[in-house]
PDB file of N, CA and C in Angstrom:
ATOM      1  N   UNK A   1      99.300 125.163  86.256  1.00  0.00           N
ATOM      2  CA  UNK A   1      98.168 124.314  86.579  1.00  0.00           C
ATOM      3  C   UNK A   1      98.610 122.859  86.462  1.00  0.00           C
ATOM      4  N   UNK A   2      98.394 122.534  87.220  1.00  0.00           N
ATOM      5  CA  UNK A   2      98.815 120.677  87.505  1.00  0.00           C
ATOM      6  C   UNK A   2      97.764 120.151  86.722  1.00  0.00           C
ATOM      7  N   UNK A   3      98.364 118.772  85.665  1.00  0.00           N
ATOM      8  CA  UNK A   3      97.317 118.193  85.065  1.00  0.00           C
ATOM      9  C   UNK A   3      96.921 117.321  85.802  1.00  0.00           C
ATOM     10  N   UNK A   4      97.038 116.937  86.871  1.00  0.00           N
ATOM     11  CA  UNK A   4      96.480 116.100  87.969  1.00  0.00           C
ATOM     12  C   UNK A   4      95.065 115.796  88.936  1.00  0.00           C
ATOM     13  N   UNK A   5      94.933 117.191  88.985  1.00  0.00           N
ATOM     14  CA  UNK A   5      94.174 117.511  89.677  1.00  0.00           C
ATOM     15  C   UNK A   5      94.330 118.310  91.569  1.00  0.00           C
ATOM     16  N   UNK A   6      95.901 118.351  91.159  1.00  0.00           N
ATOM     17  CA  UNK A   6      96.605 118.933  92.296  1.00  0.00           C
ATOM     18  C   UNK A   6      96.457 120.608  92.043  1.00  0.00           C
ATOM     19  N   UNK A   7      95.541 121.152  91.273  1.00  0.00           N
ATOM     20  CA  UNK A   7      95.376 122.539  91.441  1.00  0.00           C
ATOM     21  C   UNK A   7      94.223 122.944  92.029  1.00  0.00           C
ATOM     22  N   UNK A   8      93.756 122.433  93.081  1.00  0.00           N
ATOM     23  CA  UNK A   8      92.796 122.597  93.354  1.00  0.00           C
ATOM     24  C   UNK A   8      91.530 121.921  93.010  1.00  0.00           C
ATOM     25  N   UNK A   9      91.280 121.469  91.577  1.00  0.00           N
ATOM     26  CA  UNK A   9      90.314 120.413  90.747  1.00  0.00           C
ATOM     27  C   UNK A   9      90.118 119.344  91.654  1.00  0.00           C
ATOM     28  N   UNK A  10      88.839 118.730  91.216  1.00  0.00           N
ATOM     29  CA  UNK A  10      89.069 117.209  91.420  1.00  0.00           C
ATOM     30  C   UNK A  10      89.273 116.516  90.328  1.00  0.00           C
ATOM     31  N   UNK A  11      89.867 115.507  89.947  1.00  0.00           N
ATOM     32  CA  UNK A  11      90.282 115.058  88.829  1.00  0.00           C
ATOM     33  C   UNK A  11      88.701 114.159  88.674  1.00  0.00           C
ATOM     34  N   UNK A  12      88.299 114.020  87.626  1.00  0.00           N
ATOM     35  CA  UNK A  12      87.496 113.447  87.039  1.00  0.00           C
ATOM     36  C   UNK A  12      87.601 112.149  86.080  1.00  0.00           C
ATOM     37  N   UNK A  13      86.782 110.928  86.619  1.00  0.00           N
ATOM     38  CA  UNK A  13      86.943 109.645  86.163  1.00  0.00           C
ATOM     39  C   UNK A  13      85.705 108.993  85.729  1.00  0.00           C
ATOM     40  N   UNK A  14      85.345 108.528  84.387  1.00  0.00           N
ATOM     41  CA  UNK A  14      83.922 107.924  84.000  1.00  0.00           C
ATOM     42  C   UNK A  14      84.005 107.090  84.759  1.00  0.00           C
ATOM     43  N   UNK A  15      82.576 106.703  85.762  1.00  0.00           N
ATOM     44  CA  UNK A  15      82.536 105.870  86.368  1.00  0.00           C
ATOM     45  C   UNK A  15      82.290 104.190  85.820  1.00  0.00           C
ATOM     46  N   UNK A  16      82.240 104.530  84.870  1.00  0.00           N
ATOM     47  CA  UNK A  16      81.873 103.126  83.926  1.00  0.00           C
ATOM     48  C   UNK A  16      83.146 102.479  83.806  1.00  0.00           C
ATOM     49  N   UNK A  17      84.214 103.447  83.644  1.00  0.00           N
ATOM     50  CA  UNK A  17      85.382 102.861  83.467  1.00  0.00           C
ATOM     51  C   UNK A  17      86.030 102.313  84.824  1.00  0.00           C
ATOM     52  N   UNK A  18      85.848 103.401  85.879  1.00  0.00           N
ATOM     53  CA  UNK A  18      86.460 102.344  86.730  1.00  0.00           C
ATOM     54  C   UNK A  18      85.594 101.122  87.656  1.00  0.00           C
ATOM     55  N   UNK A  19      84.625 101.181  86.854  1.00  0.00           N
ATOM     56  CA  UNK A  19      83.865  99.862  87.339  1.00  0.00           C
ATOM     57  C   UNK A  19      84.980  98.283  86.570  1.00  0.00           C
ATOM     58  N   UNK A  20      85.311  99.026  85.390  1.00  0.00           N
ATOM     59  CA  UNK A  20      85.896  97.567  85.059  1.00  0.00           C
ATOM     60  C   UNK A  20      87.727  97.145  85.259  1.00  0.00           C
ATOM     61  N   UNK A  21      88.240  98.432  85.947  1.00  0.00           N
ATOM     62  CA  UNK A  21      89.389  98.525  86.330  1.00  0.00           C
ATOM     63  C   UNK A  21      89.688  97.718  87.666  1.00  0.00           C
ATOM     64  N   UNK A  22      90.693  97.113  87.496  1.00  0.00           N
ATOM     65  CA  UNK A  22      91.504  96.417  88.884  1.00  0.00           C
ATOM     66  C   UNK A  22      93.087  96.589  89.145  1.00  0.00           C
ATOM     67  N   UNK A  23      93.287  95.939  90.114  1.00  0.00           N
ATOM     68  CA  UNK A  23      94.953  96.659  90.441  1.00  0.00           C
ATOM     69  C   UNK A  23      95.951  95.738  89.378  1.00  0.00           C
ATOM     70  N   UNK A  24      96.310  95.968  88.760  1.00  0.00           N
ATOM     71  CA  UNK A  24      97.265  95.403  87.744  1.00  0.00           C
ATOM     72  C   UNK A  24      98.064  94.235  88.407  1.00  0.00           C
ATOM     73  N   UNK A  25      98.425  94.344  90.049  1.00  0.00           N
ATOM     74  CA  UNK A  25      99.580  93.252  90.781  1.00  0.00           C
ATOM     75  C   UNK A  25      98.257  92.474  91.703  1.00  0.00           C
ATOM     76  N   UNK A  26      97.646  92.512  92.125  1.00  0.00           N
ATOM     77  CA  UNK A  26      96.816  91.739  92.808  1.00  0.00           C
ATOM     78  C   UNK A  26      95.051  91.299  92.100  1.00  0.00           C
ATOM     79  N   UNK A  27      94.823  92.345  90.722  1.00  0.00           N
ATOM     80  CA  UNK A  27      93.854  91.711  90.299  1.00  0.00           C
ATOM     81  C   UNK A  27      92.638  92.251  90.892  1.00  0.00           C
ATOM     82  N   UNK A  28      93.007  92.863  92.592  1.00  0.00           N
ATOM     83  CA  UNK A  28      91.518  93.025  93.454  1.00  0.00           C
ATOM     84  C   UNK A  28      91.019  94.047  93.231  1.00  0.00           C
ATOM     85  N   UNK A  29      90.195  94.416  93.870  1.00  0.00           N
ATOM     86  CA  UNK A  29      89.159  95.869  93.303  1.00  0.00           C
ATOM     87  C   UNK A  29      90.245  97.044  93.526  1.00  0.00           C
ATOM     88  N   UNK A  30      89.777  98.114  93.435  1.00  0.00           N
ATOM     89  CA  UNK A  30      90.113  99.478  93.820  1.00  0.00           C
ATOM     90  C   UNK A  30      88.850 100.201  94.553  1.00  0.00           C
ATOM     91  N   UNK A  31      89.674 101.401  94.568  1.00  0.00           N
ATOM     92  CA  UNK A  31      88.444 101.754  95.480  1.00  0.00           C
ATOM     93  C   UNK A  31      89.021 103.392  95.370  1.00  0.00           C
ATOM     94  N   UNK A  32      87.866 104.183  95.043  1.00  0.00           N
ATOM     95  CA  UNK A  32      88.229 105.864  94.568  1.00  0.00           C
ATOM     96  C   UNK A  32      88.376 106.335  95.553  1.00  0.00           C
ATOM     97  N   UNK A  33      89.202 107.751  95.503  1.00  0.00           N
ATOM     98  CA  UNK A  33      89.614 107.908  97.211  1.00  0.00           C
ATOM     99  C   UNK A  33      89.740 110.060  96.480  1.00  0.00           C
ATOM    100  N   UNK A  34      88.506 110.461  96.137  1.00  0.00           N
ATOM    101  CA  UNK A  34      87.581 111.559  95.519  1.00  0.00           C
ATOM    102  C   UNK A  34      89.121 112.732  96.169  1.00  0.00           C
ATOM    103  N   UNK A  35      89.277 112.631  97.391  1.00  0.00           N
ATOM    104  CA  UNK A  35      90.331 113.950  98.282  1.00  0.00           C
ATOM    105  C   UNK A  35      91.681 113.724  97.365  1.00  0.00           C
ATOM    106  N   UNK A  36      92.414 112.646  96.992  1.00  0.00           N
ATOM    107  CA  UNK A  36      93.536 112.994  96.628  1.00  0.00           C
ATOM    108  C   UNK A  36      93.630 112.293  95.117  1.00  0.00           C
ATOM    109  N   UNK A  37      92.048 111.998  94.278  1.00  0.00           N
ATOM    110  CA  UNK A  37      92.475 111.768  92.931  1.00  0.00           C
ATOM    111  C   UNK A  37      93.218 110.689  92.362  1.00  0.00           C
ATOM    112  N   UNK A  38      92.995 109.601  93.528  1.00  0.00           N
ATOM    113  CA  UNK A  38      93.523 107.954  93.248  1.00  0.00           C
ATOM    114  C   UNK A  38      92.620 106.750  93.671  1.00  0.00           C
ATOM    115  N   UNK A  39      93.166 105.727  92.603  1.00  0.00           N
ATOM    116  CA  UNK A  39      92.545 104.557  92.726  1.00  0.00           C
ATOM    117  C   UNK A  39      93.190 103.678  93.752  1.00  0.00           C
ATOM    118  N   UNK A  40      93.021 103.136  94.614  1.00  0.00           N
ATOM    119  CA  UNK A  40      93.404 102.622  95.897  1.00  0.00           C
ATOM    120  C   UNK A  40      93.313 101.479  95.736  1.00  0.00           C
ATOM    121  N   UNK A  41      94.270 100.730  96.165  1.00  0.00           N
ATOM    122  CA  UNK A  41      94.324  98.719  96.363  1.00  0.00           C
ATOM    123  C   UNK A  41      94.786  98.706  97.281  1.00  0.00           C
ATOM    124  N   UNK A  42      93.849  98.583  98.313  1.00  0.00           N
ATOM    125  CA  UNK A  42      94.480  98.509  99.627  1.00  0.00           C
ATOM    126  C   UNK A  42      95.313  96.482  99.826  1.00  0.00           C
ATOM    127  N   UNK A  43      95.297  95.771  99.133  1.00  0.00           N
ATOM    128  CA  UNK A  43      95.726  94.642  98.956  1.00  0.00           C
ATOM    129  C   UNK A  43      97.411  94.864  98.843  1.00  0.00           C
ATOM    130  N   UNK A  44      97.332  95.541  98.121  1.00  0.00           N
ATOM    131  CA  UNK A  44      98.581  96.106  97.305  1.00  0.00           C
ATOM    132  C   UNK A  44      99.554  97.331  98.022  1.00  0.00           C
ATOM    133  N   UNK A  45      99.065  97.636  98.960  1.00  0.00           N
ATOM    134  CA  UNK A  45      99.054  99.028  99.739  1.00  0.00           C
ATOM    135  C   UNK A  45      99.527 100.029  98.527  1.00  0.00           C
ATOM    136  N   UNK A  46      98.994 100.039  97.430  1.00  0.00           N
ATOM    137  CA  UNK A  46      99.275 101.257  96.827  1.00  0.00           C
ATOM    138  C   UNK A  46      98.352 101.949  95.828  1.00  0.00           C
ATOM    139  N   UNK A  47      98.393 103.371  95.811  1.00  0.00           N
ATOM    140  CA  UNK A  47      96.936 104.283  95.577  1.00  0.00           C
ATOM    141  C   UNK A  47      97.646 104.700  94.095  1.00  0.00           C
ATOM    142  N   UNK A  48      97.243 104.440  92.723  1.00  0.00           N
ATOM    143  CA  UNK A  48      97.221 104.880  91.790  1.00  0.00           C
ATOM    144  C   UNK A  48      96.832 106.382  90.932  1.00  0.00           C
ATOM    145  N   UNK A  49      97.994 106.879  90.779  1.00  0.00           N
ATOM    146  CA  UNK A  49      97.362 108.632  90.331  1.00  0.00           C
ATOM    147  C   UNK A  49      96.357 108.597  89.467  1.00  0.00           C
ATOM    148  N   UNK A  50      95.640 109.736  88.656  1.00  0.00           N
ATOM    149  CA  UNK A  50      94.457 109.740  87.413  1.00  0.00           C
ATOM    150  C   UNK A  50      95.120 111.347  87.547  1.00  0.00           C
ATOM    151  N   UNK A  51      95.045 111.279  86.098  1.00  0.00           N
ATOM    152  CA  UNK A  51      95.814 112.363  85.435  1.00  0.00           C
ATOM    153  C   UNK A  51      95.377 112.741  83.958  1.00  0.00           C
ATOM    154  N   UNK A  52      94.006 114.203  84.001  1.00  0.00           N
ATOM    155  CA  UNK A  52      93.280 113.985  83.133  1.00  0.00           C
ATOM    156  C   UNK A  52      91.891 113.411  82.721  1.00  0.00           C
ATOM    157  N   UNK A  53      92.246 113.215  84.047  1.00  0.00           N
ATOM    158  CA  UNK A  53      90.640 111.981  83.936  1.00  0.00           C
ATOM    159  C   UNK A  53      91.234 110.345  83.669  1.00  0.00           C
ATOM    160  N   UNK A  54      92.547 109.935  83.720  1.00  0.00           N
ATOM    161  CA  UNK A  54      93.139 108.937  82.952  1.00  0.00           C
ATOM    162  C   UNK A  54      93.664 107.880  83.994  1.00  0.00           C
ATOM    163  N   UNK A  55      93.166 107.212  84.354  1.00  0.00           N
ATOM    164  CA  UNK A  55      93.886 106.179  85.596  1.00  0.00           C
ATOM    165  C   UNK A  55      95.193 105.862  85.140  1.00  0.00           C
ATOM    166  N   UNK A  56      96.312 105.857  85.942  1.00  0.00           N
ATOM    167  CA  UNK A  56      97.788 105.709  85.458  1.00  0.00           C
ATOM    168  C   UNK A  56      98.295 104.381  86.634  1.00  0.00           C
ATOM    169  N   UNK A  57      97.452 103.252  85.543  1.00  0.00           N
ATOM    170  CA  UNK A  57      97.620 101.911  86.435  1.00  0.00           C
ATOM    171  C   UNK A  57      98.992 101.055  86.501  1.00  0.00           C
ATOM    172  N   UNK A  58     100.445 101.985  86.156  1.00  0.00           N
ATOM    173  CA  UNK A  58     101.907 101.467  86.181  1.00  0.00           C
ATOM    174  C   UNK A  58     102.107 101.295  87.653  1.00  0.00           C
ATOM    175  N   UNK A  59     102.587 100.540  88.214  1.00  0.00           N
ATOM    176  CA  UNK A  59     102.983 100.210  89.281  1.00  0.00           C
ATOM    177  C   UNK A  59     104.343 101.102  89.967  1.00  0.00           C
ATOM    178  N   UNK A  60     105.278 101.686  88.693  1.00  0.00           N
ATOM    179  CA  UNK A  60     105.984 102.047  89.175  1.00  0.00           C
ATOM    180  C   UNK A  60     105.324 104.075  89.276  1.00  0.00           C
ATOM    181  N   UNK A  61     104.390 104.187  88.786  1.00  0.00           N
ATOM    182  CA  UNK A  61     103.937 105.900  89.162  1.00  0.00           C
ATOM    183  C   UNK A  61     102.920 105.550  90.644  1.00  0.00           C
ATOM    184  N   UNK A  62     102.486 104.750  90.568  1.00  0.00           N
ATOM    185  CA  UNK A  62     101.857 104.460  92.081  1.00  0.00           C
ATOM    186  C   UNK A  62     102.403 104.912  93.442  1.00  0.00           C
ATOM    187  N   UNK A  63     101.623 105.222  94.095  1.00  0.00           N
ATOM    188  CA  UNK A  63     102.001 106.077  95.447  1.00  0.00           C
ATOM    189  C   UNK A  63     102.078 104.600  96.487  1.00  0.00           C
ATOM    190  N   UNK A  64     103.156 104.637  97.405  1.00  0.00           N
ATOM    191  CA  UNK A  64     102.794 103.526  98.399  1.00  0.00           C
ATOM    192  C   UNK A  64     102.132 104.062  99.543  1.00  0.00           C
ATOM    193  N   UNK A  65     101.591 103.394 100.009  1.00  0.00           N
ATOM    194  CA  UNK A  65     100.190 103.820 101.182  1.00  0.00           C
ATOM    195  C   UNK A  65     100.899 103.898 102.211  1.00  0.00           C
ATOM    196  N   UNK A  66     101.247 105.312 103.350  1.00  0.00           N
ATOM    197  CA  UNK A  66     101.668 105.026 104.879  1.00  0.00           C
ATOM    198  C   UNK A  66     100.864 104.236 105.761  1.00  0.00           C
ATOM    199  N   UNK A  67     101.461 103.980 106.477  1.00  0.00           N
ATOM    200  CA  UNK A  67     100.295 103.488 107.816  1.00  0.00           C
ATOM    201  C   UNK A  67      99.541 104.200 107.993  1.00  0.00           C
ATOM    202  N   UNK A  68      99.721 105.579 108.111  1.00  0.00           N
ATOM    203  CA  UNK A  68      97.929 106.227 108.279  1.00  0.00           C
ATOM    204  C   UNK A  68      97.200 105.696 107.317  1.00  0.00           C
ATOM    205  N   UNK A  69      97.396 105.968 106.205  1.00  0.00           N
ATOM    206  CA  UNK A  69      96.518 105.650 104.978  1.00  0.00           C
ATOM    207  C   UNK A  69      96.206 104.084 104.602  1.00  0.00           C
ATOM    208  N   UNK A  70      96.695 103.204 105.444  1.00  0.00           N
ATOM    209  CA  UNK A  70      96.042 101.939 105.439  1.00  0.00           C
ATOM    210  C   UNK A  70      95.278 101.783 106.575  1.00  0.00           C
ATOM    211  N   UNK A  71      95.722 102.290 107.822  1.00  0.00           N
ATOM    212  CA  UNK A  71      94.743 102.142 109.085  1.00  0.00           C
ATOM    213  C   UNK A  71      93.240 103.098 108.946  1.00  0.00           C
ATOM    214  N   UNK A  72      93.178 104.127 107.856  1.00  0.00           N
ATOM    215  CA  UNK A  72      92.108 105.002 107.768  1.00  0.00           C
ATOM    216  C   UNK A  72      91.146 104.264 106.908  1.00  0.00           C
ATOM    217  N   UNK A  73      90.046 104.325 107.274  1.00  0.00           N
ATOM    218  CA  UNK A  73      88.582 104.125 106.610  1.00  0.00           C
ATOM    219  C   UNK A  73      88.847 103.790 105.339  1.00  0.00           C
ATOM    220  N   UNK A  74      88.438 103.170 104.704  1.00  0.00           N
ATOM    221  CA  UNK A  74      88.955 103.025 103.485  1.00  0.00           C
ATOM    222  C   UNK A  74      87.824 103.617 102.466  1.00  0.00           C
ATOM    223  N   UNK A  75      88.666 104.236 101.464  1.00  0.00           N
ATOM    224  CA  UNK A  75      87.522 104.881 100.278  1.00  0.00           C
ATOM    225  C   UNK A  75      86.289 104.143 100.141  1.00  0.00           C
ATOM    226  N   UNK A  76      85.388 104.693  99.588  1.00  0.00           N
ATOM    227  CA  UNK A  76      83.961 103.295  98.803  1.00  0.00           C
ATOM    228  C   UNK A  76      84.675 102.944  98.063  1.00  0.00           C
ATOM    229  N   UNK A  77      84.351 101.837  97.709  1.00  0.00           N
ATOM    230  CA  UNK A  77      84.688 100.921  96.574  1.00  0.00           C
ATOM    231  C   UNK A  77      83.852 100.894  95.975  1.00  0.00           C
ATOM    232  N   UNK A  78      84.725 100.321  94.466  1.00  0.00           N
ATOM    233  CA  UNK A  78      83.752 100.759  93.081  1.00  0.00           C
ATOM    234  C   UNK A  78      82.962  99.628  92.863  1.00  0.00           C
ATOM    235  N   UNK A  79      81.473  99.962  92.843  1.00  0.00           N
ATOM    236  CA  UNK A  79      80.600  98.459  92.005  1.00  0.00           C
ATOM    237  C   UNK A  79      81.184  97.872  90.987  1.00  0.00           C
ATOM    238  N   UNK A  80      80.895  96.644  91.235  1.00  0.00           N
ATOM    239  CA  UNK A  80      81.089  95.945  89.789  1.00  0.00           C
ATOM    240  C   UNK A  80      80.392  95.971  88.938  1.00  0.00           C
ATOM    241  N   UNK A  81      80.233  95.436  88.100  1.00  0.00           N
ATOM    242  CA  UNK A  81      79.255  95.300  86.642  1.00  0.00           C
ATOM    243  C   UNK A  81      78.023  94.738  87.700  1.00  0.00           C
ATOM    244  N   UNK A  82      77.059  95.136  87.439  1.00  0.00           N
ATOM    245  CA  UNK A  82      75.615  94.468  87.920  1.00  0.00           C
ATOM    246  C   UNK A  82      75.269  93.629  87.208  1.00  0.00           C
TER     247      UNK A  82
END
């Protein structure tokens, strides 16, 4: 079983938390992307794993975004603090 959420799961993230999360290299929002269990900076072109429920905001475990995955719709993005 993948602790990822690559077994089939969806990985699960308090949404409170990633209301106050941003991309560690650009600062800008993220944006949840629910199908593959990452936090997305499309600024940054790169989608952050969660592992556990645990955002894994290192730059170097980060996935880099193909051109499909920057030309596609982009996830919702997360509210900010109201």
């Amino acid at each position: 079983m993948a602790a990822d959420g690559r077994d089939g799961k969806k990985a699960n993230v308090d949404p409170k938390l990633l209301e106050l999360l941003a991309c560690p290299l650009t600062k800008g929002p993220l944006a949840w992307d629910p199908e593959r269990g990452e936090l997305v900076s499309r600024v940054a072109k790169l989608a952050y794993p969660v592992r556990d429920g645990i955002p894994i905001m290192l730059p170097s475990e980060a996935r880099t975004l193909s051109v499909e995955d920057v030309l596609a719709p982009p996830p919702p993005r997360l509210s900010g603090p109201a």
